[in-house]
C-alpha atoms as a PDB file:
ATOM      1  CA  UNK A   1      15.808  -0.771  -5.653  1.00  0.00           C
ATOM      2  CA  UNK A   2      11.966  -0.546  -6.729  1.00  0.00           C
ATOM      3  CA  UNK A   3      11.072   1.882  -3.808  1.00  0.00           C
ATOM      4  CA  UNK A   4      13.997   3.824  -5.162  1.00  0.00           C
ATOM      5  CA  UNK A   5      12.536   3.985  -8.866  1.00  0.00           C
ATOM      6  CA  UNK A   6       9.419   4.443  -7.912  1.00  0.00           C
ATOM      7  CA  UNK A   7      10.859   7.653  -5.919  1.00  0.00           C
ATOM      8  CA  UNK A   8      12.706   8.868  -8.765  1.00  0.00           C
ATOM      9  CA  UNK A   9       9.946   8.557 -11.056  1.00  0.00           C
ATOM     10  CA  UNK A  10       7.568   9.515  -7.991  1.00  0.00           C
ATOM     11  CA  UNK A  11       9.898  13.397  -8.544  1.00  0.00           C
ATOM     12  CA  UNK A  12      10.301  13.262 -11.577  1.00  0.00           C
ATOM     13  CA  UNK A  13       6.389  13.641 -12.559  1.00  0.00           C
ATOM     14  CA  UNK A  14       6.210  16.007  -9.830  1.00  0.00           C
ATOM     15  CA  UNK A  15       8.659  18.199 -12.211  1.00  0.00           C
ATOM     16  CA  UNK A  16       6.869  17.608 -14.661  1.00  0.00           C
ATOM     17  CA  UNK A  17       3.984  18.884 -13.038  1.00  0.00           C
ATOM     18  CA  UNK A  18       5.569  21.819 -11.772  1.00  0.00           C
ATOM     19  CA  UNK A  19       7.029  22.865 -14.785  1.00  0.00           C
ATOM     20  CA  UNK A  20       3.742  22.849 -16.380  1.00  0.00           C
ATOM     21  CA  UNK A  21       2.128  25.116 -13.633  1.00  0.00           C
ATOM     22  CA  UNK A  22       4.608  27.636 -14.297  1.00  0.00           C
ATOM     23  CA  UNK A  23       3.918  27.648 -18.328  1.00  0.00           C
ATOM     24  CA  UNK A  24       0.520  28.142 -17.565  1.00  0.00           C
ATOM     25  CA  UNK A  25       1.083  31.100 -15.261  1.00  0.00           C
ATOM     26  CA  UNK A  26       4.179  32.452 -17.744  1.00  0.00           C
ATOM     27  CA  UNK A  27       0.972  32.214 -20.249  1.00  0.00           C
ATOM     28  CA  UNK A  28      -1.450  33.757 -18.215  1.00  0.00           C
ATOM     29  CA  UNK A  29       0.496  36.676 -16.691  1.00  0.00           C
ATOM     30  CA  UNK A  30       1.984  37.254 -20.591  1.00  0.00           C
ATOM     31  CA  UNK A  31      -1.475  37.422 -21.749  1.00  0.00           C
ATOM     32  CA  UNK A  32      -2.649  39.647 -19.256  1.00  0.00           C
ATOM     33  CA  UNK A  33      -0.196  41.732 -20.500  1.00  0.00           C
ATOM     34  CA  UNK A  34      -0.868  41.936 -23.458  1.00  0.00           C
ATOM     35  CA  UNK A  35      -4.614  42.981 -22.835  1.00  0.00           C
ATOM     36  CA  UNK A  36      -3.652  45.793 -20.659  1.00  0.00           C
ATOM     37  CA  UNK A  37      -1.234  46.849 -23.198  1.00  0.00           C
ATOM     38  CA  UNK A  38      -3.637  47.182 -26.320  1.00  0.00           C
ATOM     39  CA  UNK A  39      -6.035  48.633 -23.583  1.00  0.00           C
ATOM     40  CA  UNK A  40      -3.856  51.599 -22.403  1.00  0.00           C
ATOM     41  CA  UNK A  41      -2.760  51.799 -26.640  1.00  0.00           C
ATOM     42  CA  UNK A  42      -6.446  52.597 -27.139  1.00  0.00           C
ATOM     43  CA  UNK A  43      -7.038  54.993 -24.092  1.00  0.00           C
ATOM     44  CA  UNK A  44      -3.592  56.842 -24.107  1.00  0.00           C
ATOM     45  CA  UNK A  45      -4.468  56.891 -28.347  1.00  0.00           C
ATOM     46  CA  UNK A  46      -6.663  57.007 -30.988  1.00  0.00           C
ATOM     47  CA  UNK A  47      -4.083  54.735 -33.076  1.00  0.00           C
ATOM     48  CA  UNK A  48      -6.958  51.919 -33.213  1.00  0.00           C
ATOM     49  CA  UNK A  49      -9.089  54.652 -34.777  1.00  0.00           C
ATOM     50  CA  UNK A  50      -6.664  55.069 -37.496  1.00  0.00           C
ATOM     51  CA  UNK A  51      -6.181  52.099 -38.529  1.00  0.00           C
ATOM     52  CA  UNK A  52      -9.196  49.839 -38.986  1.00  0.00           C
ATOM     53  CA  UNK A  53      -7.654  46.480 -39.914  1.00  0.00           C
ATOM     54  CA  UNK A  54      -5.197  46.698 -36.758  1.00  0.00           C
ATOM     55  CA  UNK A  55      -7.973  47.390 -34.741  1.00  0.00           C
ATOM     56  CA  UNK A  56      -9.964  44.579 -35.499  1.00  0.00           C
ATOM     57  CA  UNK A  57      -6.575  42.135 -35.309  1.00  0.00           C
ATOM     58  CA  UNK A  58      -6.377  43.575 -32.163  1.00  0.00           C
ATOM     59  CA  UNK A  59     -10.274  42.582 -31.062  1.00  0.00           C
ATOM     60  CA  UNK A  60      -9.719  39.550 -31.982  1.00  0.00           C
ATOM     61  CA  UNK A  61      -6.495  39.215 -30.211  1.00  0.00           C
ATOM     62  CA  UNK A  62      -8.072  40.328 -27.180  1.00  0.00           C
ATOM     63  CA  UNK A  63     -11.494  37.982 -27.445  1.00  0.00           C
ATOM     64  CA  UNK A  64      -9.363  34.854 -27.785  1.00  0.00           C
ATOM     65  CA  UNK A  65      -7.441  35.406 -24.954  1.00  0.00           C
ATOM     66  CA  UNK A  66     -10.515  36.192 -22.776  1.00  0.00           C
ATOM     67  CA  UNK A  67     -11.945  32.752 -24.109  1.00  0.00           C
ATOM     68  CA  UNK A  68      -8.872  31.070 -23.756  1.00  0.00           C
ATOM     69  CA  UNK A  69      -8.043  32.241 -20.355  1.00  0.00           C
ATOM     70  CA  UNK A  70     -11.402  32.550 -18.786  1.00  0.00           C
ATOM     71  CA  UNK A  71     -14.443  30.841 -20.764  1.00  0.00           C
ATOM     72  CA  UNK A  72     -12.786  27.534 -21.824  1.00  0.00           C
ATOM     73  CA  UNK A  73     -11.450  26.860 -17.885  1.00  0.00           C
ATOM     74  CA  UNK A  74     -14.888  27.736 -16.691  1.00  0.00           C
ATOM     75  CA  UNK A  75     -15.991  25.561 -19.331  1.00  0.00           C
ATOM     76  CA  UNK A  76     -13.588  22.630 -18.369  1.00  0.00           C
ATOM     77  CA  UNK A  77     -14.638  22.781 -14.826  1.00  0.00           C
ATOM     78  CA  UNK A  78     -17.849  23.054 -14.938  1.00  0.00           C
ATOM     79  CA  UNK A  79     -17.984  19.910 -16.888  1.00  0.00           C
ATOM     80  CA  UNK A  80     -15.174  17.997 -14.989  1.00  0.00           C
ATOM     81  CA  UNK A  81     -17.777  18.724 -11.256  1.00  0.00           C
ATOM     82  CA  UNK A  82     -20.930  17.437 -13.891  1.00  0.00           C
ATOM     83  CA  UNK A  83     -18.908  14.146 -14.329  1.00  0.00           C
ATOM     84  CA  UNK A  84     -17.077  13.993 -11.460  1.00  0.00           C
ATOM     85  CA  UNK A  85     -19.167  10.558 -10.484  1.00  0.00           C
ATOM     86  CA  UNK A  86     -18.540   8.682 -13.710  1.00  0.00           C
ATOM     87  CA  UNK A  87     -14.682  10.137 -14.069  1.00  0.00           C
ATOM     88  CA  UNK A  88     -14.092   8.424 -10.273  1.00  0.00           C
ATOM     89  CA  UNK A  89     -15.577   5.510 -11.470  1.00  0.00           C
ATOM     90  CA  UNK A  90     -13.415   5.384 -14.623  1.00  0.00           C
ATOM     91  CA  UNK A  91     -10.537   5.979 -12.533  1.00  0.00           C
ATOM     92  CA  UNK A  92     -11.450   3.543 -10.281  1.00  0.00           C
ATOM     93  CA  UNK A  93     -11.630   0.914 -13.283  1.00  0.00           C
ATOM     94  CA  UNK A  94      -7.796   1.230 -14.255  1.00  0.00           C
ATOM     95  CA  UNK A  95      -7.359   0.838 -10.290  1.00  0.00           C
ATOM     96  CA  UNK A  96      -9.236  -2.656 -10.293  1.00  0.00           C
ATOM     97  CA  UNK A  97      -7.105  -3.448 -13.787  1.00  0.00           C
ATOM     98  CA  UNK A  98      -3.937  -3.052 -11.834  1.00  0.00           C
ATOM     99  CA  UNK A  99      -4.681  -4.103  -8.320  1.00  0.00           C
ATOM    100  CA  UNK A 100      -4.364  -7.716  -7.032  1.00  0.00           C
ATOM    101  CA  UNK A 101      -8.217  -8.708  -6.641  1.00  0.00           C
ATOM    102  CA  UNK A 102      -6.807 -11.276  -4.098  1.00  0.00           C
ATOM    103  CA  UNK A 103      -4.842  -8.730  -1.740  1.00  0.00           C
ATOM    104  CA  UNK A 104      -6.497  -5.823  -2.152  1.00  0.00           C
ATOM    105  CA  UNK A 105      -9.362  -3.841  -0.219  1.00  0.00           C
ATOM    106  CA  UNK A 106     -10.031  -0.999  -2.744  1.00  0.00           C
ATOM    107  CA  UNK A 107     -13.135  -0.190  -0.982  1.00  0.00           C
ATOM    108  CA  UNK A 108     -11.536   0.247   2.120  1.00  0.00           C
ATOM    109  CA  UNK A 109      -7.984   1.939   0.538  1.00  0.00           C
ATOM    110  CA  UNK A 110      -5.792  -1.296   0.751  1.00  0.00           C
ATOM    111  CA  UNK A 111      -4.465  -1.345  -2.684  1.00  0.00           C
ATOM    112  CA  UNK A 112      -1.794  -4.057  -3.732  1.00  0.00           C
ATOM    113  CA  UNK A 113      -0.496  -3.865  -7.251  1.00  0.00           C
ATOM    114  CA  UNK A 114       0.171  -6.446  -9.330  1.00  0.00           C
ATOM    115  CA  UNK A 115       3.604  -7.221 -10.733  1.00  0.00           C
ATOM    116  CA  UNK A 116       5.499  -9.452 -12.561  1.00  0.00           C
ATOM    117  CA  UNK A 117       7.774 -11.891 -11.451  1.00  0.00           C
ATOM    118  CA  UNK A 118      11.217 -11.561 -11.774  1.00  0.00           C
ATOM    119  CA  UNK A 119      13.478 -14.285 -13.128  1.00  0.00           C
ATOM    120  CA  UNK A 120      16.843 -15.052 -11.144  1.00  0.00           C
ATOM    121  CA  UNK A 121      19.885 -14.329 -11.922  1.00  0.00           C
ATOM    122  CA  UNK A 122      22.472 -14.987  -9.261  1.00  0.00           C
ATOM    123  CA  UNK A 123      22.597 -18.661  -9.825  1.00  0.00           C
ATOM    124  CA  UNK A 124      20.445 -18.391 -13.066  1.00  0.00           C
ATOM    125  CA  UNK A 125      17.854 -21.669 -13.847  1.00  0.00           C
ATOM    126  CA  UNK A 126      19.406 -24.260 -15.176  1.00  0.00           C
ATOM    127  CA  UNK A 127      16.428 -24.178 -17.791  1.00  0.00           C
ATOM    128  CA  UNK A 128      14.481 -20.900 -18.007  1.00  0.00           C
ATOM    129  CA  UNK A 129      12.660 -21.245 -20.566  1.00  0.00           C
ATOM    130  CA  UNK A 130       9.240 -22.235 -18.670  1.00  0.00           C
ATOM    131  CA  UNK A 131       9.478 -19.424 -16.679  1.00  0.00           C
ATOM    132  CA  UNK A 132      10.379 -17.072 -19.650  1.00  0.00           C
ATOM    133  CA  UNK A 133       7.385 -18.712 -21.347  1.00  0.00           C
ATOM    134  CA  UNK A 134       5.130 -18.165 -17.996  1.00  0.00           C
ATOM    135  CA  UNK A 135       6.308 -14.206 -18.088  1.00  0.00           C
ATOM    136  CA  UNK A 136       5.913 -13.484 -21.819  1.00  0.00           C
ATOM    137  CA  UNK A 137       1.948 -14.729 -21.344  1.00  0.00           C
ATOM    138  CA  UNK A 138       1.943 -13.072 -18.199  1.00  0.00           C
ATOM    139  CA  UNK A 139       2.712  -9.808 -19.665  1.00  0.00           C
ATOM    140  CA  UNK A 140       0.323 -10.581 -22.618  1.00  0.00           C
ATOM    141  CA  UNK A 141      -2.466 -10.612 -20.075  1.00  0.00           C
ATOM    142  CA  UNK A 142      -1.355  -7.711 -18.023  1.00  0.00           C
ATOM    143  CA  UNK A 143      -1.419  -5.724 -21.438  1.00  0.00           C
ATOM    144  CA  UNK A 144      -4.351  -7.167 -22.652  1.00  0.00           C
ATOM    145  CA  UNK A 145      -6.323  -6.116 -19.526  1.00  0.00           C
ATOM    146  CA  UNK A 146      -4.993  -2.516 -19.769  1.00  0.00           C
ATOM    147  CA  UNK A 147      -5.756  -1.858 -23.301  1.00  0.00           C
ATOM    148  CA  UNK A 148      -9.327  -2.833 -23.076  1.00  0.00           C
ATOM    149  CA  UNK A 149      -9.547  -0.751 -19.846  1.00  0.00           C
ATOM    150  CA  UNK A 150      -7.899   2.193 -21.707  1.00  0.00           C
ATOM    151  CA  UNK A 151     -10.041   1.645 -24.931  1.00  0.00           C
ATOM    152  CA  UNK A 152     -13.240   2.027 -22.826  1.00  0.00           C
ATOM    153  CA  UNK A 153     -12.134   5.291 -20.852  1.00  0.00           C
ATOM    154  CA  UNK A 154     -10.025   7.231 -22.772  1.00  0.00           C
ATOM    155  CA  UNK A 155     -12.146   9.268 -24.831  1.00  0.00           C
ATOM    156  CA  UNK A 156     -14.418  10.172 -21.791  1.00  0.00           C
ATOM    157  CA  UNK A 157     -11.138  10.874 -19.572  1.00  0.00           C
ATOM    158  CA  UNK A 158      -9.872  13.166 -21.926  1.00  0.00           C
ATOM    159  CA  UNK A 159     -12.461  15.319 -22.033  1.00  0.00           C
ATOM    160  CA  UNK A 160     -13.778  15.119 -18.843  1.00  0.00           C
ATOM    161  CA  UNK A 161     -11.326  16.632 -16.416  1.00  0.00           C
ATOM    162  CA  UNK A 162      -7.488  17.098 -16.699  1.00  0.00           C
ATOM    163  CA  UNK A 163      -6.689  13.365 -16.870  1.00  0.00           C
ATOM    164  CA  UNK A 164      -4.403  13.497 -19.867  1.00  0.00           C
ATOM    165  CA  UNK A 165      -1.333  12.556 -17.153  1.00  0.00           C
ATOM    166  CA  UNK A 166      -2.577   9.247 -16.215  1.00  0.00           C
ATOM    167  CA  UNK A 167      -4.087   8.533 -20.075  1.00  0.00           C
ATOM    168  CA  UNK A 168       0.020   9.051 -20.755  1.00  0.00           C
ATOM    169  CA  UNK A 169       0.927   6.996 -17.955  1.00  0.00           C
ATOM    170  CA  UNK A 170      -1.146   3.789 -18.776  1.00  0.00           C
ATOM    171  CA  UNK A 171       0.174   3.843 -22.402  1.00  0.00           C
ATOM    172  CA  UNK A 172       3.830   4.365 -20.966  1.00  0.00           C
ATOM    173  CA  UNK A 173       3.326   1.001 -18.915  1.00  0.00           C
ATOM    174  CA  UNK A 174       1.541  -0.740 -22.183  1.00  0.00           C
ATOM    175  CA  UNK A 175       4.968  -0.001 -23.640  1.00  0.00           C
ATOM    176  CA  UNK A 176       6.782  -1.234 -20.717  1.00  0.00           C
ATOM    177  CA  UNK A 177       5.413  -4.572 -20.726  1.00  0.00           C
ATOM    178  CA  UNK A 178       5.925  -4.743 -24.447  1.00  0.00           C
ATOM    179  CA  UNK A 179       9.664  -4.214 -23.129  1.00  0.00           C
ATOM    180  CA  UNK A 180       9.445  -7.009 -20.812  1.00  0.00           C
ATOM    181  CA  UNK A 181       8.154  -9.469 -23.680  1.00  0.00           C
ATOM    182  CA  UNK A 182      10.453  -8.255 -25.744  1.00  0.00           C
ATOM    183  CA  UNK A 183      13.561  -8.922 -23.380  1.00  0.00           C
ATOM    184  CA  UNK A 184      12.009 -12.150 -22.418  1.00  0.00           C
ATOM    185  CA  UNK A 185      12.082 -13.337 -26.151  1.00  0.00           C
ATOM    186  CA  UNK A 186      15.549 -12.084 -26.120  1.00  0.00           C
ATOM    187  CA  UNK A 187      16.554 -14.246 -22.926  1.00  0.00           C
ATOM    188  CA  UNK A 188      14.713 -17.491 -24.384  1.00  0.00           C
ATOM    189  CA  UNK A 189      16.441 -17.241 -27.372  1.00  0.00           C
ATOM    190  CA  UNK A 190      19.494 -16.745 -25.716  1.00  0.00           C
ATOM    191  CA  UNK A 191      19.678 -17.543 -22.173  1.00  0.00           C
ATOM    192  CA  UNK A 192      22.733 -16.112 -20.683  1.00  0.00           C
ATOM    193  CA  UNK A 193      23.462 -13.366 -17.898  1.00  0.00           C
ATOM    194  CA  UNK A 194      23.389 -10.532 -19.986  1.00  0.00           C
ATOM    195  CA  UNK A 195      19.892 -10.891 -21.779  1.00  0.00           C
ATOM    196  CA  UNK A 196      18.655 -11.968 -18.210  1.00  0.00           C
ATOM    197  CA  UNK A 197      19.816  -8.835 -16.552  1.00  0.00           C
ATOM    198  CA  UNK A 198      18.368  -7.183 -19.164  1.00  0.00           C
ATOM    199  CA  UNK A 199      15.287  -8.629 -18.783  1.00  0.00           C
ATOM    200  CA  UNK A 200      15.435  -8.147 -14.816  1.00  0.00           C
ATOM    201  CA  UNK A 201      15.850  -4.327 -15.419  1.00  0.00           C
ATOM    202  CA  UNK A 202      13.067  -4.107 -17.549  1.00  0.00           C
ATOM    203  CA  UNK A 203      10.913  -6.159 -15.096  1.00  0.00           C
ATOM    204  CA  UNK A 204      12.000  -3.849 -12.028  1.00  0.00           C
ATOM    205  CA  UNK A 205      10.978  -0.149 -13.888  1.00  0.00           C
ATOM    206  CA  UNK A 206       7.585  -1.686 -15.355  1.00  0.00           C
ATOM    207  CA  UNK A 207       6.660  -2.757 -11.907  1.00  0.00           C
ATOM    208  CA  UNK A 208       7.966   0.424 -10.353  1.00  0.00           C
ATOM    209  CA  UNK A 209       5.740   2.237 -13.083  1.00  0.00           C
ATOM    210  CA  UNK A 210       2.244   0.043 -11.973  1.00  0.00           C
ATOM    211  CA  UNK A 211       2.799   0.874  -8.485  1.00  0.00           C
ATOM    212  CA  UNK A 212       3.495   4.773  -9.196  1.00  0.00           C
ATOM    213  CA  UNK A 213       0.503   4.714 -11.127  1.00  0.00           C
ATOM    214  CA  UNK A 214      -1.790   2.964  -8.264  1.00  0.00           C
ATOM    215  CA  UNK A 215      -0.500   5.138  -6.274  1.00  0.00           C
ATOM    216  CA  UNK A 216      -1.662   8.081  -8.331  1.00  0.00           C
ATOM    217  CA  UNK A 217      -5.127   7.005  -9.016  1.00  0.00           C
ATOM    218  CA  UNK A 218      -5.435   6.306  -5.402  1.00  0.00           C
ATOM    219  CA  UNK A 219      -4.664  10.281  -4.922  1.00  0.00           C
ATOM    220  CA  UNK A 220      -6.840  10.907  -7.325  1.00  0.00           C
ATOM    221  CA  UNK A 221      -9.518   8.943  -5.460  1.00  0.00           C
ATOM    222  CA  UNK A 222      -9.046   9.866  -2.202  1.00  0.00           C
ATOM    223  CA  UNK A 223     -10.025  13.803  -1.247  1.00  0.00           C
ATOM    224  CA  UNK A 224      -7.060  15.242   0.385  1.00  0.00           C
ATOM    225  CA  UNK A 225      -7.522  15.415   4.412  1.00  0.00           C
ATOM    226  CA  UNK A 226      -9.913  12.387   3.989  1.00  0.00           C
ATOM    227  CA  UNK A 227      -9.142   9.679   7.426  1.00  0.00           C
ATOM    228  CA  UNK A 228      -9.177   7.336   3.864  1.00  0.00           C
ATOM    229  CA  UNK A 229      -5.791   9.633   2.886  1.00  0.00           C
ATOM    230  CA  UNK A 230      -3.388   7.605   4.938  1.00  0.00           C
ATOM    231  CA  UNK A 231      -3.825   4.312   3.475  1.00  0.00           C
ATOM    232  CA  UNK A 232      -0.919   2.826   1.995  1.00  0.00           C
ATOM    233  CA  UNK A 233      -0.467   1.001  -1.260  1.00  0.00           C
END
């Protein structure tokens, strides 16, 4: 069931992604456009000549593009290559914050995620409440760990490179594990099936969502055709 939602979230941000490549070019080829149309205006007419203001609307409609479309990019990459060192080692950071330090190689591309452990259901404990106790702190640590991480690296990550999709990401699991201690309150205070189901549910997509996102920073790590490319999380 967790290889299936992390495969279903796994295409679903691959969508995402897509969908945002075409915007961009549905932005770039309409803006193109729209250059070589108040171009050929101005050589097929002297309509610019006539009318000052429009002209000058029309400059400035034109210089924004350029600098939207060509200067900030070259901008944006030439600083994301400057800081390409210090952006791997940020992203490498929220890799160690997520990665069992016990089971893990992250040197060497052997990357186990963390995750929380699950509560049964089918015979539920007699008792839970220790282990609902044990969770809720467990969470509070995972949490903890991840906001401090994101605290220190999110300003330089967003505007360093185009790392706003894994800035979302970590704050999407920060919310997830606020689920999970949420849902475990819910099951201490009442310990039946239902709240515990609940609770399992919640448990299964947050850990789903860590070991998407390991799996993304390790892509984001690894150059693609690198031998290091085939290691498995």
């Amino acid at each position: 069931m967790v290889a299936g939602n992390v495969l279903w979230q796994d295409e679903g941000r691959s969508a995402v992604t897509k969908n945002v490549r075409l915007r961009r070019i549905m932005a770039v080829v309409g803006a193109i456009v729209v250059v070589i149309v108040i171009v050929w205006v101005d050589v097929a007419s002297g309509i610019w000549q006539e009318f000052v203001i429009l002209a000058g609307v029309a400059a400035g409609v034109v210089t924004f593009i350029l600098t939207v479309l060509v200067l900030d990019r070259v901008l944006a990459r030439s600083t994301a290559r400057r800081w390409s060192p210090v952006n791997r080692l940020a992203l490498s950071e929220f890799l160690h914050a997520l990665a069992d330090e016990e089971h893990s190689e992250i040197s060497r591309g052997h990357i186990v995620p963390r995750s929380l452990p699950r509560v049964p259901i089918d015979p539920p404990p007699e008792d839970p409440a220790d282990e609902l106790h044990r969770l809720r702190e467990i969470v509070v640590a995972e949490r903890r760990i991840l906001a401090d991480t994101l605290s220190r690296w999110a300003q330089f990550l967003a505007s360093s490179g185009e790392n706003e999709a894994v800035l979302l990401h970590v704050a999407d699991i920060a919310l997830r594990l606020d689920g999970v201690r949420d849902a475990a309150l819910d099951a201490e205070i009442t310990p039946d099936g239902a709240t515990l189901r609940v609770l399992d549910l919640e448990i299964v997509g947050c850990n789903a969502a860590l070991q998407a996102l390991v799996g993304e920073l390790r892509g984001r790590l690894v150059p693609t055709g690198s031998p290091r490319s085939a290691v498995t999380v």
